[in-house]
Protein backbone atom coordinates (compact mmCIF):
# COMPACT_ATOMS: atom_id res chain seq x y z
CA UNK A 1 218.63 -6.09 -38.38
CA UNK A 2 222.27 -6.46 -39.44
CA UNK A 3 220.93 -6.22 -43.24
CA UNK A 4 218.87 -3.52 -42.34
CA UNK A 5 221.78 -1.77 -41.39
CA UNK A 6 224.07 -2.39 -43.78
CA UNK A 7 221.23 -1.67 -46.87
CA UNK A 8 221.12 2.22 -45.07
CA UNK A 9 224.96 2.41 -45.18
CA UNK A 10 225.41 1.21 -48.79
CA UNK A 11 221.96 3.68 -49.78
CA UNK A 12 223.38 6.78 -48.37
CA UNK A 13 226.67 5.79 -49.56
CA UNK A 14 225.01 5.80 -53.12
CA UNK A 15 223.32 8.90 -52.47
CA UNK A 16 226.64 10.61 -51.91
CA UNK A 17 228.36 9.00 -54.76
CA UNK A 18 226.09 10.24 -56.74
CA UNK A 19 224.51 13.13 -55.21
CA UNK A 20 221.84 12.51 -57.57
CA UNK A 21 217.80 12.44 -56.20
CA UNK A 22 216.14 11.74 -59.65
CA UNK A 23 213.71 8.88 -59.59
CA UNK A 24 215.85 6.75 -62.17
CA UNK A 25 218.98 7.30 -59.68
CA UNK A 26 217.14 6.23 -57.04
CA UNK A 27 216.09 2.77 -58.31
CA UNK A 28 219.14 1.93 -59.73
CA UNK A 29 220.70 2.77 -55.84
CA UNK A 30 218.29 1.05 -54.22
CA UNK A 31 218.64 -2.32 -56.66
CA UNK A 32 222.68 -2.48 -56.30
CA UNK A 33 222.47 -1.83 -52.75
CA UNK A 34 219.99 -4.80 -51.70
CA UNK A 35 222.04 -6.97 -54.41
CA UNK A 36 225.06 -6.27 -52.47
CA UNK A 37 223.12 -6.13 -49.38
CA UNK A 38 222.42 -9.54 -50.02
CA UNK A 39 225.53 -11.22 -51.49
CA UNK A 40 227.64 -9.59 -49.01
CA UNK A 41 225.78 -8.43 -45.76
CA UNK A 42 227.01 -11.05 -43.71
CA UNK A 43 230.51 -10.66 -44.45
CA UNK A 44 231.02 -6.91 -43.27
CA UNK A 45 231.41 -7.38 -38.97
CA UNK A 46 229.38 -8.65 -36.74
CA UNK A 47 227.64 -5.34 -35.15
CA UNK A 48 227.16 -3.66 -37.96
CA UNK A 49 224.98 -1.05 -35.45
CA UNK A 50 228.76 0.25 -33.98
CA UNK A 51 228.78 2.11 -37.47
CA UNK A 52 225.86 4.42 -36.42
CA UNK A 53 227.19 5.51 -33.70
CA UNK A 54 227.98 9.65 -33.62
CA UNK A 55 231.29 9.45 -32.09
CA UNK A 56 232.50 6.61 -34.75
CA UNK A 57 231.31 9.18 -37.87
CA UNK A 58 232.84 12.11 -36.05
CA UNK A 59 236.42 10.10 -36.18
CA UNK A 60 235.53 8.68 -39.54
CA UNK A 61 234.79 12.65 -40.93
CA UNK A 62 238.53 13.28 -39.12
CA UNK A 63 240.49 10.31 -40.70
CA UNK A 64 239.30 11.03 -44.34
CA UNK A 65 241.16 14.43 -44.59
CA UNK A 66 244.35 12.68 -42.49
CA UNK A 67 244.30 9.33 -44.99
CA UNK A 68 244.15 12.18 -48.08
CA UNK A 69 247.03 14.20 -46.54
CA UNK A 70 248.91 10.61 -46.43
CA UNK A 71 247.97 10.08 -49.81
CA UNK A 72 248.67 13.30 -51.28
CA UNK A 73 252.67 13.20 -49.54
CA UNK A 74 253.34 9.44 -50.47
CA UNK A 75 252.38 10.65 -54.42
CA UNK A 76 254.53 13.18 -53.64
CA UNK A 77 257.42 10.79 -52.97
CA UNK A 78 256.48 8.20 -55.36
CA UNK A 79 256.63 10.98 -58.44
CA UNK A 80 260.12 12.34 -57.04
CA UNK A 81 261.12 8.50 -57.24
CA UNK A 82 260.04 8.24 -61.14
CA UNK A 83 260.90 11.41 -62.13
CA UNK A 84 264.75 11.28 -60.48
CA UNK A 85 267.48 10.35 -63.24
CA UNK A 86 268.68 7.81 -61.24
CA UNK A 87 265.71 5.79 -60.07
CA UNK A 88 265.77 5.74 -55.98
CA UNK A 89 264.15 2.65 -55.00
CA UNK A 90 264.74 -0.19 -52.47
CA UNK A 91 262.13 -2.34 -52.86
CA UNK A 92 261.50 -5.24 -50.73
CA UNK A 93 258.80 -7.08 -48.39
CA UNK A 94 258.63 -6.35 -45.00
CA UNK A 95 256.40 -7.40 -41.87
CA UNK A 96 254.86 -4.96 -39.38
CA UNK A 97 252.53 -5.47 -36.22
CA UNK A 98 249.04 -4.07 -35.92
CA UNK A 99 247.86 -2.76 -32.68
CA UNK A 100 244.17 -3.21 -33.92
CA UNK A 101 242.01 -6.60 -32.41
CA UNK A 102 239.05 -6.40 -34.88
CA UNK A 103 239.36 -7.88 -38.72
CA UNK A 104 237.59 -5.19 -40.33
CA UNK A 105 240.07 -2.63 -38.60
CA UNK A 106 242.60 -4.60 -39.66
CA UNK A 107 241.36 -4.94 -43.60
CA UNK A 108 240.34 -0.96 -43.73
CA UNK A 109 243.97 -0.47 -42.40
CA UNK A 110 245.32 -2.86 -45.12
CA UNK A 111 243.29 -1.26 -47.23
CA UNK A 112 244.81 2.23 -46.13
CA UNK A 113 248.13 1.51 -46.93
CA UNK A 114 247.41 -0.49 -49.96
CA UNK A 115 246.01 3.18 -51.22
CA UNK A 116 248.62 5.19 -50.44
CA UNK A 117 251.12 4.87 -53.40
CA UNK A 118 254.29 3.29 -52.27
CA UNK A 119 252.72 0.42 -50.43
CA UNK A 120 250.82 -2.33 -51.05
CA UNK A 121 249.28 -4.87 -48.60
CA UNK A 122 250.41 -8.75 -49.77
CA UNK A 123 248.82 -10.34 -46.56
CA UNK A 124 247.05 -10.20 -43.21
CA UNK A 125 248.35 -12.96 -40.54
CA UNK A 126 246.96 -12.40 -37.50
CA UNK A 127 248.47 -9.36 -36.37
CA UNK A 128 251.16 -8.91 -38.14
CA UNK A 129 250.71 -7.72 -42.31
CA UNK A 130 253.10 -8.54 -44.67
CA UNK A 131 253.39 -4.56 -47.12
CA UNK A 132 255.13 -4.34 -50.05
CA UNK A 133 257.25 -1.32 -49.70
CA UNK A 134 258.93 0.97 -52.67
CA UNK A 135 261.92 2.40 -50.16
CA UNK A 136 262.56 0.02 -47.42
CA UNK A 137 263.42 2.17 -44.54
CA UNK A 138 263.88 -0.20 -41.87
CA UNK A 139 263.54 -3.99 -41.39
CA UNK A 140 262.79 -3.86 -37.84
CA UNK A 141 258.90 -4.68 -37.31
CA UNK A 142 258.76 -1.89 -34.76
CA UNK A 143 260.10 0.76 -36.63
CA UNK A 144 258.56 -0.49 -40.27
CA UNK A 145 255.04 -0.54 -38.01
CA UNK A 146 255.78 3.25 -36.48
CA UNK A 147 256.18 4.45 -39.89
CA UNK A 148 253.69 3.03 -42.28
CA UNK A 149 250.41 2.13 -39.80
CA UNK A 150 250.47 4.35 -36.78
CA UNK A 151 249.04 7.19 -38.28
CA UNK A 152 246.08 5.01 -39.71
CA UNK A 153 245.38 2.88 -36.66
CA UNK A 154 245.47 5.66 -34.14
CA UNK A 155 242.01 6.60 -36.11
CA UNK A 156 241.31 3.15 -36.81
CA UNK A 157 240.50 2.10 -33.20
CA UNK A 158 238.29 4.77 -32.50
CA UNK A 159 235.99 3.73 -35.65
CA UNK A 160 236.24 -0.07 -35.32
CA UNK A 161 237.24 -0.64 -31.84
């Protein structure tokens, strides 16, 4: 069943990548996706039917405009930051804690912040991740954690959790 699931997923993720029905688009979708299906099924979670749920789309439809908005303002700050004469950066590694319990939560939050420019994601220990960050703010895990994940996770937890 868990294939099952995860082959719908990946199709209608296709579909909408491509938003192409034409026969030749079809079969092409519907090779990759069993491939990956395949090669990768068993690696996603381990109830893969949680993603059908209504409520979990509903808060996945809200989080992709809020992860865009993130997106759009750290771009924002990360062009002011080349652009400026003088180069404002304080680069530096710092460790923050993650409220979420499940790993793929945890790697779609890494994943989060690894897309917004500014950050990047070195490494998931447990509960704490280890971000690469292009103006270190604060070194204190709470605060670093306030500012870079609790937007993400708050949506997060209601898809995952």
């Amino acid at each position: 069943m868990r294939y099952v699931i995860y082959f719908i997923i990946g199709f209608c993720l296709w579909l909408l990548l491509t938003l192409s029905v034409n026969l030749d688009h079809l079969v092409a979708g519907i090779i990759v996706v069993l491939l990956g299906t395949i090669i990768f099924g068993g690696y996603f979670t381990d109830k893969p039917i949680k993603f059908l749920q209504l409520h979990r789309l509903f808060w996945l439809i809200i989080y992709i405009p809020v992860f865009i908005w993130c997106m759009v303002k750290a771009n924002i700050d990360v062009a002011y930051r080349v652009l400026h004469p003088e180069r404002p950066i304080k680069p530096g590694i710092i460790k923050i804690k993650t409220t979420l319990k499940t790993n793929i939560a945890k790697v779609f939050l890494a994943n989060s912040i690894t897309l917004t420019p500014g950050t990047m994601t070195c490494e998931i220990d447990g509960d704490y991740l280890y971000i690469h960050w292009i103006w270190v703010q604060t070194s204190y895990v709470d605060k670093a954690s306030r500012i870079i994940a609790r937007s993400f996770e708050k949506y997060l937890r209601r898809i995952f959790e």
